[in-house]
Protein backbone atom coordinates (compact mmCIF):
# COMPACT_ATOMS: atom_id res chain seq x y z
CA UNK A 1 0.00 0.00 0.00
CA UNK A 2 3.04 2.15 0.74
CA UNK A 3 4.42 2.11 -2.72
CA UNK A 4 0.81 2.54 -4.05
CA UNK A 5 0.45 6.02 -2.04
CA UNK A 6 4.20 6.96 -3.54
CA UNK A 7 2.34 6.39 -6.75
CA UNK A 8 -0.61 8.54 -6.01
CA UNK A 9 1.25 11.35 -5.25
CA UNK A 10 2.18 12.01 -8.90
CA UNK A 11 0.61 14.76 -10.80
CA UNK A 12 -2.39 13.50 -12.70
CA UNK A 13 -0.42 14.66 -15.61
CA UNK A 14 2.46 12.14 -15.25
CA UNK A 15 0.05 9.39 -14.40
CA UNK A 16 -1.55 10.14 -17.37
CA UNK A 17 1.59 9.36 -19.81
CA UNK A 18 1.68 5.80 -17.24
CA UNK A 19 -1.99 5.10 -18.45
CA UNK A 20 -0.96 5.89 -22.35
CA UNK A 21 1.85 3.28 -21.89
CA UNK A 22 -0.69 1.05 -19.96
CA UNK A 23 -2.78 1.44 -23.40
CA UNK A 24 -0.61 0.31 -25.44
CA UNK A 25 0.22 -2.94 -23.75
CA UNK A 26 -3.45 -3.76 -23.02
CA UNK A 27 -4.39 -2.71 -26.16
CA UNK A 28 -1.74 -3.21 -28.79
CA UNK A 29 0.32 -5.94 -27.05
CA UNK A 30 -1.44 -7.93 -25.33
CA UNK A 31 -5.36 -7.32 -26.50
CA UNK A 32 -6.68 -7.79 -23.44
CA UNK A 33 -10.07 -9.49 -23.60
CA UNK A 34 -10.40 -7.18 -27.11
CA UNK A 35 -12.38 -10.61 -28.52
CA UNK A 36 -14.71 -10.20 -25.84
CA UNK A 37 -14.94 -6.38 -26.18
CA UNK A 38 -15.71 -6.28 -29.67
CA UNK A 39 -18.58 -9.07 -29.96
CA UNK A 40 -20.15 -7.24 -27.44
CA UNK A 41 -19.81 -3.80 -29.44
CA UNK A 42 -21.17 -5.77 -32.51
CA UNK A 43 -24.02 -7.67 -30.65
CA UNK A 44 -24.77 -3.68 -29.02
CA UNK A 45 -24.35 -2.17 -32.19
CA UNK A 46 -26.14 -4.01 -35.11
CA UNK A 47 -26.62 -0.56 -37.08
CA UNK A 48 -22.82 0.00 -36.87
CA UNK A 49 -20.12 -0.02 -39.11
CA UNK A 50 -16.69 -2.19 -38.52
CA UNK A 51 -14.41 1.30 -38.31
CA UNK A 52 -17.12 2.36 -36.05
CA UNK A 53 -17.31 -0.16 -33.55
CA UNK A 54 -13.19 -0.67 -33.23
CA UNK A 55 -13.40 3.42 -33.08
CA UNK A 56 -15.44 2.76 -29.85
CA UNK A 57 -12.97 -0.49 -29.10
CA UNK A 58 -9.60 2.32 -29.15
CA UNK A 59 -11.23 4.75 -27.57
CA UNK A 60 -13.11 2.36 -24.85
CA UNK A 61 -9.08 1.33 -23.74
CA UNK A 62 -7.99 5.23 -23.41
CA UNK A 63 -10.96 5.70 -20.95
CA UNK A 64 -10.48 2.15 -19.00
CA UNK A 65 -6.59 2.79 -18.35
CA UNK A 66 -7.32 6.42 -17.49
CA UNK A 67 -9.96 4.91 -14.89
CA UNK A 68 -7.10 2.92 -13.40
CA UNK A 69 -4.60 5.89 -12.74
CA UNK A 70 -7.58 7.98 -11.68
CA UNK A 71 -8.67 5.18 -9.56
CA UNK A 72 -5.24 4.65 -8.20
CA UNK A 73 -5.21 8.72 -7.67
CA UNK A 74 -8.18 8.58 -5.51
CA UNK A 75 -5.43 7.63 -2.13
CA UNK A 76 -3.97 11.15 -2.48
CA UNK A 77 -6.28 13.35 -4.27
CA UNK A 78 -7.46 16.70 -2.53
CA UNK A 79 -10.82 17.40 -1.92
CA UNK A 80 -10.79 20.74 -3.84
CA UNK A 81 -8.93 19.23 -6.95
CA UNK A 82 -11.37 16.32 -7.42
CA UNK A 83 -14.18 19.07 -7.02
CA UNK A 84 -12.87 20.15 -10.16
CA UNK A 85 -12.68 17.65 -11.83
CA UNK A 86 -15.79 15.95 -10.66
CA UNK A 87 -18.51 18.53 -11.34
CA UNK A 88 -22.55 18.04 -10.05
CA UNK A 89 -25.52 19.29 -11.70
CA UNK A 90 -29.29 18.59 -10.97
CA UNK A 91 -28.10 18.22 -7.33
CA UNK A 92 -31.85 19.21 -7.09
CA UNK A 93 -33.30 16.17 -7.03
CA UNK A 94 -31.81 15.04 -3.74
CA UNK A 95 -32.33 17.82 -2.37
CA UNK A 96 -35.88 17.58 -2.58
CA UNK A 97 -36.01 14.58 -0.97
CA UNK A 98 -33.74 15.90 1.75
CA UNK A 99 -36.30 18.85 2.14
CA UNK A 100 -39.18 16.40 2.73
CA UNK A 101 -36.87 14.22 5.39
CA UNK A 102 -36.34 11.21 2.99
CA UNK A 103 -33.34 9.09 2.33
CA UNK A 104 -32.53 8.20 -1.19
CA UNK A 105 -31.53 5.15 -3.51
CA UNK A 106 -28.87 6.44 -5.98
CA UNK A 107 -28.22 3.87 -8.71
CA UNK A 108 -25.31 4.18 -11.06
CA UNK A 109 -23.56 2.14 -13.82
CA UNK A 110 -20.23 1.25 -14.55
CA UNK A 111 -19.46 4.53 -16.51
CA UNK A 112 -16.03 6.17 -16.53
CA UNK A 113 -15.43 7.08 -14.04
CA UNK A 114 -17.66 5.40 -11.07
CA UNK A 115 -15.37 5.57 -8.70
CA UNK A 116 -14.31 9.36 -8.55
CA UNK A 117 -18.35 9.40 -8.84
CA UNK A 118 -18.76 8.06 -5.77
CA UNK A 119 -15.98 9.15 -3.29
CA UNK A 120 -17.00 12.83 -4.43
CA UNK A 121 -20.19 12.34 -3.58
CA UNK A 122 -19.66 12.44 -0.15
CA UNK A 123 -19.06 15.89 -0.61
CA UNK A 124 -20.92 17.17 -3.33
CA UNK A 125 -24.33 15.57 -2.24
CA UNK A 126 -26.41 17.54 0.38
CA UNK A 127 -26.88 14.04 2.17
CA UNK A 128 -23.90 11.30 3.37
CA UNK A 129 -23.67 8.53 0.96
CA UNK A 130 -23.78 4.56 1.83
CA UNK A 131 -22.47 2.55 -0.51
CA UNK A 132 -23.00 -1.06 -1.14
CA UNK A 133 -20.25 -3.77 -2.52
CA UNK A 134 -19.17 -6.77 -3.10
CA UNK A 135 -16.14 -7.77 -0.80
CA UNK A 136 -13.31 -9.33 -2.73
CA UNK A 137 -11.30 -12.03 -1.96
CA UNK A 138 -7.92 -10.49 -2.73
CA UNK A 139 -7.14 -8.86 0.84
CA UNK A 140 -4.70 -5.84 -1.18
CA UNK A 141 -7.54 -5.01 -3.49
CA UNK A 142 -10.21 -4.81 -0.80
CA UNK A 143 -8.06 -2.24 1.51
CA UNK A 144 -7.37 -0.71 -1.60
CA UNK A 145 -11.13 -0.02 -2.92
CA UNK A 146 -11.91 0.78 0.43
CA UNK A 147 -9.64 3.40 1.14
CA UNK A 148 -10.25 4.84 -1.58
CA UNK A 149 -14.54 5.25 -1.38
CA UNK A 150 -14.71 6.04 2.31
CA UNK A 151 -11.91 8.86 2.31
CA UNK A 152 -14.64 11.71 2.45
CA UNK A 153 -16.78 9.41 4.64
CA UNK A 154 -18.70 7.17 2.37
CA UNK A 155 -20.15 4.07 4.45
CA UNK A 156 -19.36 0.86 3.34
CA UNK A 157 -22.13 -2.24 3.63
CA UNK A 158 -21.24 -5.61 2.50
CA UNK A 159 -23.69 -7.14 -0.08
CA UNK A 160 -24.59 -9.72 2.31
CA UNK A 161 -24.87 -7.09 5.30
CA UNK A 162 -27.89 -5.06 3.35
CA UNK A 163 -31.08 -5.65 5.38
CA UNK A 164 -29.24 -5.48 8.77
CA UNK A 165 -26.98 -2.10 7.86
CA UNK A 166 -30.71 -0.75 6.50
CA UNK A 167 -32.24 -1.56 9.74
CA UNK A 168 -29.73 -0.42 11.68
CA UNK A 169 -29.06 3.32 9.75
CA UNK A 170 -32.46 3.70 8.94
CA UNK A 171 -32.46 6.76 11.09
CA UNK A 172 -29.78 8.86 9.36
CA UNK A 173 -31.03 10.74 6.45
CA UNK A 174 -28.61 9.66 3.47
CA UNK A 175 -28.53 8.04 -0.21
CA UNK A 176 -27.74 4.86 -0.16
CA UNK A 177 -25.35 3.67 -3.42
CA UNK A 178 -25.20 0.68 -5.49
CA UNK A 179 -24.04 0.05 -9.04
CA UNK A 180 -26.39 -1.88 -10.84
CA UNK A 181 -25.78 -3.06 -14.15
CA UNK A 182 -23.75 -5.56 -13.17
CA UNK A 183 -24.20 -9.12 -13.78
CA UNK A 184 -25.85 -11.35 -11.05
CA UNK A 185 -22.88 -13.93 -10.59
CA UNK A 186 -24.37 -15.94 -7.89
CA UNK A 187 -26.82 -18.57 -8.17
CA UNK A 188 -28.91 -16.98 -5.30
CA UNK A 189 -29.51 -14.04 -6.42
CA UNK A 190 -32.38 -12.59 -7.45
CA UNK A 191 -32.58 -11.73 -11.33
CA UNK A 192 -34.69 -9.72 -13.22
CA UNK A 193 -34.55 -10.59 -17.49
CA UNK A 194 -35.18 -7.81 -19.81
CA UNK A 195 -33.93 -6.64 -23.12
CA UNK A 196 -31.01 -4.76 -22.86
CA UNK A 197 -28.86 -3.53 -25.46
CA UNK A 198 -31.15 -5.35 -27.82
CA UNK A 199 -30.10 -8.30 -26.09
CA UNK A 200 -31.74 -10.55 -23.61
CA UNK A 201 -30.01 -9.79 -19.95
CA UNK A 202 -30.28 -10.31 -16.47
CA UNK A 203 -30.05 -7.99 -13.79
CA UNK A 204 -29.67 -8.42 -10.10
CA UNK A 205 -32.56 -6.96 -8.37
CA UNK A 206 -30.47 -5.78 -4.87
CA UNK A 207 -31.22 -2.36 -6.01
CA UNK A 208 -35.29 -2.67 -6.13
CA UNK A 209 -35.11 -5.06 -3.18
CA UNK A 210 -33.12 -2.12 -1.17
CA UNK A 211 -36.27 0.18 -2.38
CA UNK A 212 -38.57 -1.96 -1.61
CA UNK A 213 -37.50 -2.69 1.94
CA UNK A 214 -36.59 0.86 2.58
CA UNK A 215 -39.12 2.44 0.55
CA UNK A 216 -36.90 5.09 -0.50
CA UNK A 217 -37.11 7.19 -3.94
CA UNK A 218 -34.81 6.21 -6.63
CA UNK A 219 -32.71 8.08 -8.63
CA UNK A 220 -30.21 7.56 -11.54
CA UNK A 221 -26.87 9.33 -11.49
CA UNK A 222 -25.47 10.03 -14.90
CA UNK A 223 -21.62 10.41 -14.88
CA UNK A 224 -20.71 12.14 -18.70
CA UNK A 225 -16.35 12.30 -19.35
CA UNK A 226 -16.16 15.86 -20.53
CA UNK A 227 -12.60 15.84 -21.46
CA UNK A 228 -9.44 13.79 -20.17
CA UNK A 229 -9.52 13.44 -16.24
CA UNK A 230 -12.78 15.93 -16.25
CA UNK A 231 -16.07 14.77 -15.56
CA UNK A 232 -19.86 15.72 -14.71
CA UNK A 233 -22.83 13.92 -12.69
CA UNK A 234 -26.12 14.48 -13.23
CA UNK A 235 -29.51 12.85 -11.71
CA UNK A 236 -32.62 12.32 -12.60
CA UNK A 237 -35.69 10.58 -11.10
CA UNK A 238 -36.64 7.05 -11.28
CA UNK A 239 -39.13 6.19 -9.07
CA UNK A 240 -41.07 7.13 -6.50
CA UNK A 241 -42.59 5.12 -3.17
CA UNK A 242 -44.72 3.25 -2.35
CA UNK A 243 -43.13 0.14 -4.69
CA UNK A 244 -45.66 -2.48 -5.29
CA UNK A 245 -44.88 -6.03 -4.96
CA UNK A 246 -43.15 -7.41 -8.34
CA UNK A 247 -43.73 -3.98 -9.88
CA UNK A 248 -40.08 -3.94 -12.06
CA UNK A 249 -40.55 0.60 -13.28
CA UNK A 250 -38.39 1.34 -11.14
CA UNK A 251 -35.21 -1.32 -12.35
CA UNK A 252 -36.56 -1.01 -15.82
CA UNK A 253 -36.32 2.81 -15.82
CA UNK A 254 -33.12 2.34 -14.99
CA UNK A 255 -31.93 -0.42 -17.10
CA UNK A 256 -33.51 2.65 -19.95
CA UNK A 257 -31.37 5.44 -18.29
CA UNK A 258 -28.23 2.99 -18.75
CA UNK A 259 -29.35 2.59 -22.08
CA UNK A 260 -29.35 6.32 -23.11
CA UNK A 261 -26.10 6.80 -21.26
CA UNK A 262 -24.37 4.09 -23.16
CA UNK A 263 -25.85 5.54 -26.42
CA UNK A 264 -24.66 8.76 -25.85
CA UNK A 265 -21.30 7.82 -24.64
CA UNK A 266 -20.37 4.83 -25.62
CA UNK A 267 -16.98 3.85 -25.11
CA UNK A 268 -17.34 5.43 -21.27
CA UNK A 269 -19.20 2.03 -20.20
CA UNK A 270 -17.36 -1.40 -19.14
CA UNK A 271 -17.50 -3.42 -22.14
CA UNK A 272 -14.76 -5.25 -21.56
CA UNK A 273 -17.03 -7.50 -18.50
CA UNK A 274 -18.54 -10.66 -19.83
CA UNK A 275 -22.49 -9.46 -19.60
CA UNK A 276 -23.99 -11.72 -21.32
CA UNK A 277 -23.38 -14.81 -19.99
CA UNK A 278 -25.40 -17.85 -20.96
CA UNK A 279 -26.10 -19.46 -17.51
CA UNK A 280 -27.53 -16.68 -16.20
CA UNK A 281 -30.05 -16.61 -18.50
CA UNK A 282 -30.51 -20.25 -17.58
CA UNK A 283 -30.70 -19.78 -13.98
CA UNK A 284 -33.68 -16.90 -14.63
CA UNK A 285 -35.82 -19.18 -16.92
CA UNK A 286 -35.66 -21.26 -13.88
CA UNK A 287 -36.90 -19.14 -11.57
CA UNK A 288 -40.12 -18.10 -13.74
């Protein structure tokens, strides 16, 4: 961890030529998992052209080695310099809600650059920010990723800690985090099938089960890359309480929101994560 924090302390601008050299090994030398990031361009992307999609491909790697340095940035940043370079509009929204005394669910997706989305949150947001995750097993990466998000006082809860951390915090007024377009990798979980990308996905439903238990509204925060190492945040309302029971709005206006984003932007999302994997879809027939 020490000689991480030595690397931290670089200017962004020097860590910047380390994530142009990182792009050219990942992408050039070792074309890492490009098979797997281009058939899900082309599967995403029927309308598209070859040159179009591996234009998205190139430009995809740029933003996903920039995400590490910036990531790897986040043990030494200042507050005021990632205020810069994290900007928040339509802060509105939650502020509403923290007018009227309510918490808030604030869903986001795996778009460049998450990470700097949440840990300024903490102090861009008129309300303290929870944050949900999945624990890893690699001991490094999990002191890591949690230094990182709770630096500015995030709250961490444990995937399988949900319904007791709930309980337990229900009194403080705050928004409560959780990046949900990723894929439901355990057999016990919950999933939700929808099209997606013109494809047929599954979703894990942690996010509606949070609203549902909490009965907290839902919004969607939209992180846009302005220009290298420069980004903005922007939310917008997904649903409102009371949820009925197996009423899907609120995940499916959020799967939509994802959608747009992606469209708009789209080498900012993850595309190098296998999505789409067969047995999931397999497990969710199942369940029906």
């Amino acid at each position: 961890m020490f000689f991480l924090r030595i690397l931290s302390a670089l200017p962004l601008g020097i860590l910047y030529i380390f994530s142009d050299f990182l792009f050219f090994i990942a992408y050039r030398l070792v074309g890492y998992r490009r098979k797997m990031v281009m058939k899900n361009l082309r599967n995403s992307f029927p309308e598209k052209t070859e040159a179009e999609c591996r234009a998205i491909e190139r430009q995809f790697y740029k933003n996903l080695c920039d995400y590490a340095v910036e990531t790897l940035k986040l043990l030494t940043i200042s507050k005021e310099d990632l205020a810069k370079r994290m900007q928040f509009t339509d802060i509105g929204i939650i502020e509403k809600y923290k007018s009227q005394g309510q918490s808030v669910v604030i869903l986001s997706s795996h778009q460049f650059n998450w990470e700097w989305l949440l840990t300024s949150g903490n102090f861009n947001l008129p309300v303290p920010v929870d944050f949900v995750y999945q624990p890893q097993r690699n001991q490094l990466f999990e002191k890591f990723s949690m230094q990182c998000r709770t630096r500015f006082g995030a709250h961490g809860i444990s995937r399988y800690n949900v319904a007791r951390e709930l309980i337990k915090r229900k009194a403080i007024q705050r928004g409560v985090a959780i990046v949900s377009d990723q894929y439901p990798g355990l057999g016990s979980d919950k999933k939700y099938q929808t099209k997606f990308l013109g494809q047929d996905t599954v979703f894990f439903l942690g996010a509606y089960q949070i609203a549902q238990l909490t009965q907290y509204p839902a919004v969607y925060a939209r992180v846009k890359k302005i220009k290298r190492g420069y980004y903005q945040a922007s939310f917008v309302d997904i649903a409102e309480p009371p949820y009925e029971k197996d009423d899907y709005t609120m995940i499916e206006n959020y799967i939509r929101a994802v959608e747009d984003t992606i469209h708009e932007s789209p080498a900012g999302w993850l595309w190098s994560h296998n999505r789409w994997k067969t047995r999931h879809l397999e497990q969710a027939a199942k369940k029906q």
